[in-house]
Protein backbone atom coordinates (compact mmCIF):
# COMPACT_ATOMS: atom_id res chain seq x y z
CA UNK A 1 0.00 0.00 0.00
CA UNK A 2 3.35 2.66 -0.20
CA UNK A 3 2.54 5.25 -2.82
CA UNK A 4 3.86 5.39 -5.62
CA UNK A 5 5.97 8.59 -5.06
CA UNK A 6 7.49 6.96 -1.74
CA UNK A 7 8.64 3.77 -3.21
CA UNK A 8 10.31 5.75 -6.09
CA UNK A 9 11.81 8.18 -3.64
CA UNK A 10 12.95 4.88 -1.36
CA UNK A 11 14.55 3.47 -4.78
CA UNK A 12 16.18 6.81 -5.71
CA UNK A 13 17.52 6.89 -2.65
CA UNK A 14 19.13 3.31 -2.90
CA UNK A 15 19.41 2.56 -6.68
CA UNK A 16 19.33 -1.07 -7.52
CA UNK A 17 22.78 -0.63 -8.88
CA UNK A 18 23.98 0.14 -5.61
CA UNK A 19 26.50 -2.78 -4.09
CA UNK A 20 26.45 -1.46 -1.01
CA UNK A 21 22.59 -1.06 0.12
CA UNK A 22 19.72 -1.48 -2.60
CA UNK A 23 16.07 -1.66 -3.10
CA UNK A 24 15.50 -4.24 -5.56
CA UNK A 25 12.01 -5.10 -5.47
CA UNK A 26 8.96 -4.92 -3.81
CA UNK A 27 6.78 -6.82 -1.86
CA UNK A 28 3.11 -7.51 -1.81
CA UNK A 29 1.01 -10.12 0.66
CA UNK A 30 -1.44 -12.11 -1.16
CA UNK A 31 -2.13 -15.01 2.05
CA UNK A 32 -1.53 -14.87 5.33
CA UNK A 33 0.18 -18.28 6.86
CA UNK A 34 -0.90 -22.47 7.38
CA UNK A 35 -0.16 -22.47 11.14
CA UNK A 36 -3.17 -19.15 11.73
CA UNK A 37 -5.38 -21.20 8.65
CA UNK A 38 -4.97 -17.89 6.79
CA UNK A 39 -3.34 -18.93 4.05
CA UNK A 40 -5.64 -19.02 0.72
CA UNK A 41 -6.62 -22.53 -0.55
CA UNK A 42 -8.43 -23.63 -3.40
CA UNK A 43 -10.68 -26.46 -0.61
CA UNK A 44 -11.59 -25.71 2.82
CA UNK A 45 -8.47 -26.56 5.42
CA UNK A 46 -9.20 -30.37 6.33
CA UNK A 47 -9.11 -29.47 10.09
CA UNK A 48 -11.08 -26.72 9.72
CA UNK A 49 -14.10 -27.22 7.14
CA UNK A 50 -15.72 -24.02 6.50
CA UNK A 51 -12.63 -22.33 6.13
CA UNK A 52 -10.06 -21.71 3.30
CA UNK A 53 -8.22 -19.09 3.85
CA UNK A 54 -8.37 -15.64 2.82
CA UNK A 55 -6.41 -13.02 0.31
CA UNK A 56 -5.21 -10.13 1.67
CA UNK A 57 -5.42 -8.45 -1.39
CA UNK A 58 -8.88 -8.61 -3.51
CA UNK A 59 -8.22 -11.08 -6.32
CA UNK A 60 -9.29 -8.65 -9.14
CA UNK A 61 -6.57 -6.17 -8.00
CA UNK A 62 -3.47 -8.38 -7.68
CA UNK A 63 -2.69 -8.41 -11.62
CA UNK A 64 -3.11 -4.36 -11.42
CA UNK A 65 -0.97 -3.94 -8.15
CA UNK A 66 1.54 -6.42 -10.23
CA UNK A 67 1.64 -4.71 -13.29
CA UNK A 68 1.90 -1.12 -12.13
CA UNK A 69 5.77 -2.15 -9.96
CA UNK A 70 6.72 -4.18 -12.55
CA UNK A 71 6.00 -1.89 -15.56
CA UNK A 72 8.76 0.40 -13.65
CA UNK A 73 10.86 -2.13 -13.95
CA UNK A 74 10.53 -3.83 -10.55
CA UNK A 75 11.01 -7.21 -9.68
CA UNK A 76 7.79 -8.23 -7.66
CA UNK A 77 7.78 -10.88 -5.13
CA UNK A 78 4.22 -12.53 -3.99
CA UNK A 79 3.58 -13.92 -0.62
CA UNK A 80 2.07 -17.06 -1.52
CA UNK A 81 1.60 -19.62 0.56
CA UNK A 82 -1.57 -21.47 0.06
CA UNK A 83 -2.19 -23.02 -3.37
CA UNK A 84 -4.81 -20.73 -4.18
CA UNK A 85 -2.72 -17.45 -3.98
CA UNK A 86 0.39 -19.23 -5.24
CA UNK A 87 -1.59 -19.63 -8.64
CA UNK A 88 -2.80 -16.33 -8.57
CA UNK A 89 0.42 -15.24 -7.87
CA UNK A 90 1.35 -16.82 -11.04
CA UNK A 91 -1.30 -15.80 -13.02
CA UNK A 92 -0.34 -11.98 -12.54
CA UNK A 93 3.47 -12.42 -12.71
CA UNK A 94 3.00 -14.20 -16.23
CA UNK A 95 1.98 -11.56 -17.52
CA UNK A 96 4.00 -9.05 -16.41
CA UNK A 97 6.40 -7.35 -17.64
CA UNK A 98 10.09 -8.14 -16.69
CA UNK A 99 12.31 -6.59 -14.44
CA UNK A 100 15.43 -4.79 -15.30
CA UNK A 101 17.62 -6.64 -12.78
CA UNK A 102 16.33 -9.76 -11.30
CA UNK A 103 13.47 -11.86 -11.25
CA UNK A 104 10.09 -11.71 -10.09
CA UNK A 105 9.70 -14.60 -7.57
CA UNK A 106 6.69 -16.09 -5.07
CA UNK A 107 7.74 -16.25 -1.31
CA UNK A 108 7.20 -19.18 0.17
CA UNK A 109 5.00 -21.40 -2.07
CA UNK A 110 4.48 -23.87 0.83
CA UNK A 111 1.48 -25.36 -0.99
CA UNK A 112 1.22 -25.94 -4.73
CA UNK A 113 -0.69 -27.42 -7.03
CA UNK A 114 1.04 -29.91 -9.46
CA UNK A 115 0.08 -28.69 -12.32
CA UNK A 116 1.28 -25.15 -11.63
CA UNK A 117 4.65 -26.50 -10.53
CA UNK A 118 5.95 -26.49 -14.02
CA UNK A 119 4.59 -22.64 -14.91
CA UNK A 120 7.59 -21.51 -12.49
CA UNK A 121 10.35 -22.83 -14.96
CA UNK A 122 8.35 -21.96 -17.70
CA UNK A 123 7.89 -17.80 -16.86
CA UNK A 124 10.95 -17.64 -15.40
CA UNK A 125 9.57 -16.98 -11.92
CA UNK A 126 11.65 -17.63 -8.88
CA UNK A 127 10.48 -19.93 -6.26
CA UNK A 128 12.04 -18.35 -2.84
CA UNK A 129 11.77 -21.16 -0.58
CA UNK A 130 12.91 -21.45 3.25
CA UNK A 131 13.10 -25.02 3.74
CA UNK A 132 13.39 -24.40 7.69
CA UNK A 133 9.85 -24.00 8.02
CA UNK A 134 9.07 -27.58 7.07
CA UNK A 135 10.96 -28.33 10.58
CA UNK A 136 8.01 -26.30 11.97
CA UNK A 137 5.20 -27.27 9.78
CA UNK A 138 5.91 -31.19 9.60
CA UNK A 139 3.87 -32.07 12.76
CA UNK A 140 0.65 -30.44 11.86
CA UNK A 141 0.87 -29.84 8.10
CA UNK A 142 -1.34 -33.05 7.43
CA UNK A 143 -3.92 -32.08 9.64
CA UNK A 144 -4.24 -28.91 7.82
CA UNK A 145 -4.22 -30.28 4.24
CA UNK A 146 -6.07 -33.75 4.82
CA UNK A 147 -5.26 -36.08 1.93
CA UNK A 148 -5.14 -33.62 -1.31
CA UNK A 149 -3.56 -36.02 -3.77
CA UNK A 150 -3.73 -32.32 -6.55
CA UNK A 151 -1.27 -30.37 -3.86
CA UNK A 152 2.55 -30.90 -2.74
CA UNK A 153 3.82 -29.19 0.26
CA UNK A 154 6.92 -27.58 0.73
CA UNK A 155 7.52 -28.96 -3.05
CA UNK A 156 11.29 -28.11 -3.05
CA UNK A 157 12.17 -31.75 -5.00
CA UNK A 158 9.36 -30.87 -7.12
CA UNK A 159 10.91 -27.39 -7.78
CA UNK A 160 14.19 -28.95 -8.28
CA UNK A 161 12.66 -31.55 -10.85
CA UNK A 162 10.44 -28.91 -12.84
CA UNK A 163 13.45 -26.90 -13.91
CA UNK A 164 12.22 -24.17 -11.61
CA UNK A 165 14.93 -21.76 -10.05
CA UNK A 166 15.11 -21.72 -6.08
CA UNK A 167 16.41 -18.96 -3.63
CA UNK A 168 16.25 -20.34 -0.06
CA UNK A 169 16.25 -18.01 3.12
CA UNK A 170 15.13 -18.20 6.57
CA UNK A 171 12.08 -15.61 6.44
């Protein structure tokens, strides 16, 4: 929600050519997380039936919000988590124009459908990954996602196999 003027101001002030300190990108929150059931699913959370989530941004305006950064030539990263905002996510970065320097890339991407798994490689979209949450998630993850033969979590073999490029961090 920055304005326009403040985000250009922010990336005057630290150029993306900058090797010292740089704004190279910006960030926009489509989901909120598994653990809080926030995170947007395409079928209600198996522990919680008449819930799936929600989108912290309306879906019609995520393509827009997407378009406008990355027409200035910024690389946009989605916080994704939940299958349904991950393929939003890649819905609007498909069709956006490229960055100067970098890549646009989804955060997280803890759940994923299979058949988007493949889109990644194929747009050139960077999955950014932090494999340390799968420590956290691994006891309750099930629970949450009930058997959903369509969806892999934490997918970062099926990443690797699709051709997909991975960042990893620690959030």
């Amino acid at each position: 929600d920055i304005a326009d003027s403040e985000a250009e101001a922010v990336r005057r002030a630290f150029p993306p050519d900058d090797s010292r300190l740089a704004v190279r990108g910006i960030k926009i929150f489509l989901d909120g997380t598994l653990y809080a059931r926030t995170a947007a699913l395409s079928s209600p959370y198996a522990d919680d039936p008449g819930n799936s989530g929600a989108l912290r941004v309306a879906e019609r305006e995520i393509p827009e919000r997407v378009t406008r950064w990355a027409a200035r030539g910024w690389p946009v990263a989605l916080h994704a988590i939940g299958d349904r905002a991950v393929t939003l996510a890649l819905e609007a970065l498909e069709r956006a124009p490229r960055p100067r320097v970098g890549a646009h890339r989804i955060e997280h991407a803890q759940v994923v459908r299979r058949f988007d798994l493949a889109r990644f490689a194929r747009a050139g979209i960077v999955a950014s990954v932090q494999p340390g949450h799968w420590q956290d998630d691994r006891t309750w993850i099930a629970g949450r996602l009930g058997d959903r033969a369509e969806v892999v979590a934490h997918p970062l073999a099926s990443f690797a196999r699709s051709g997909a490029a991975m960042v990893f961090g620690s959030d």
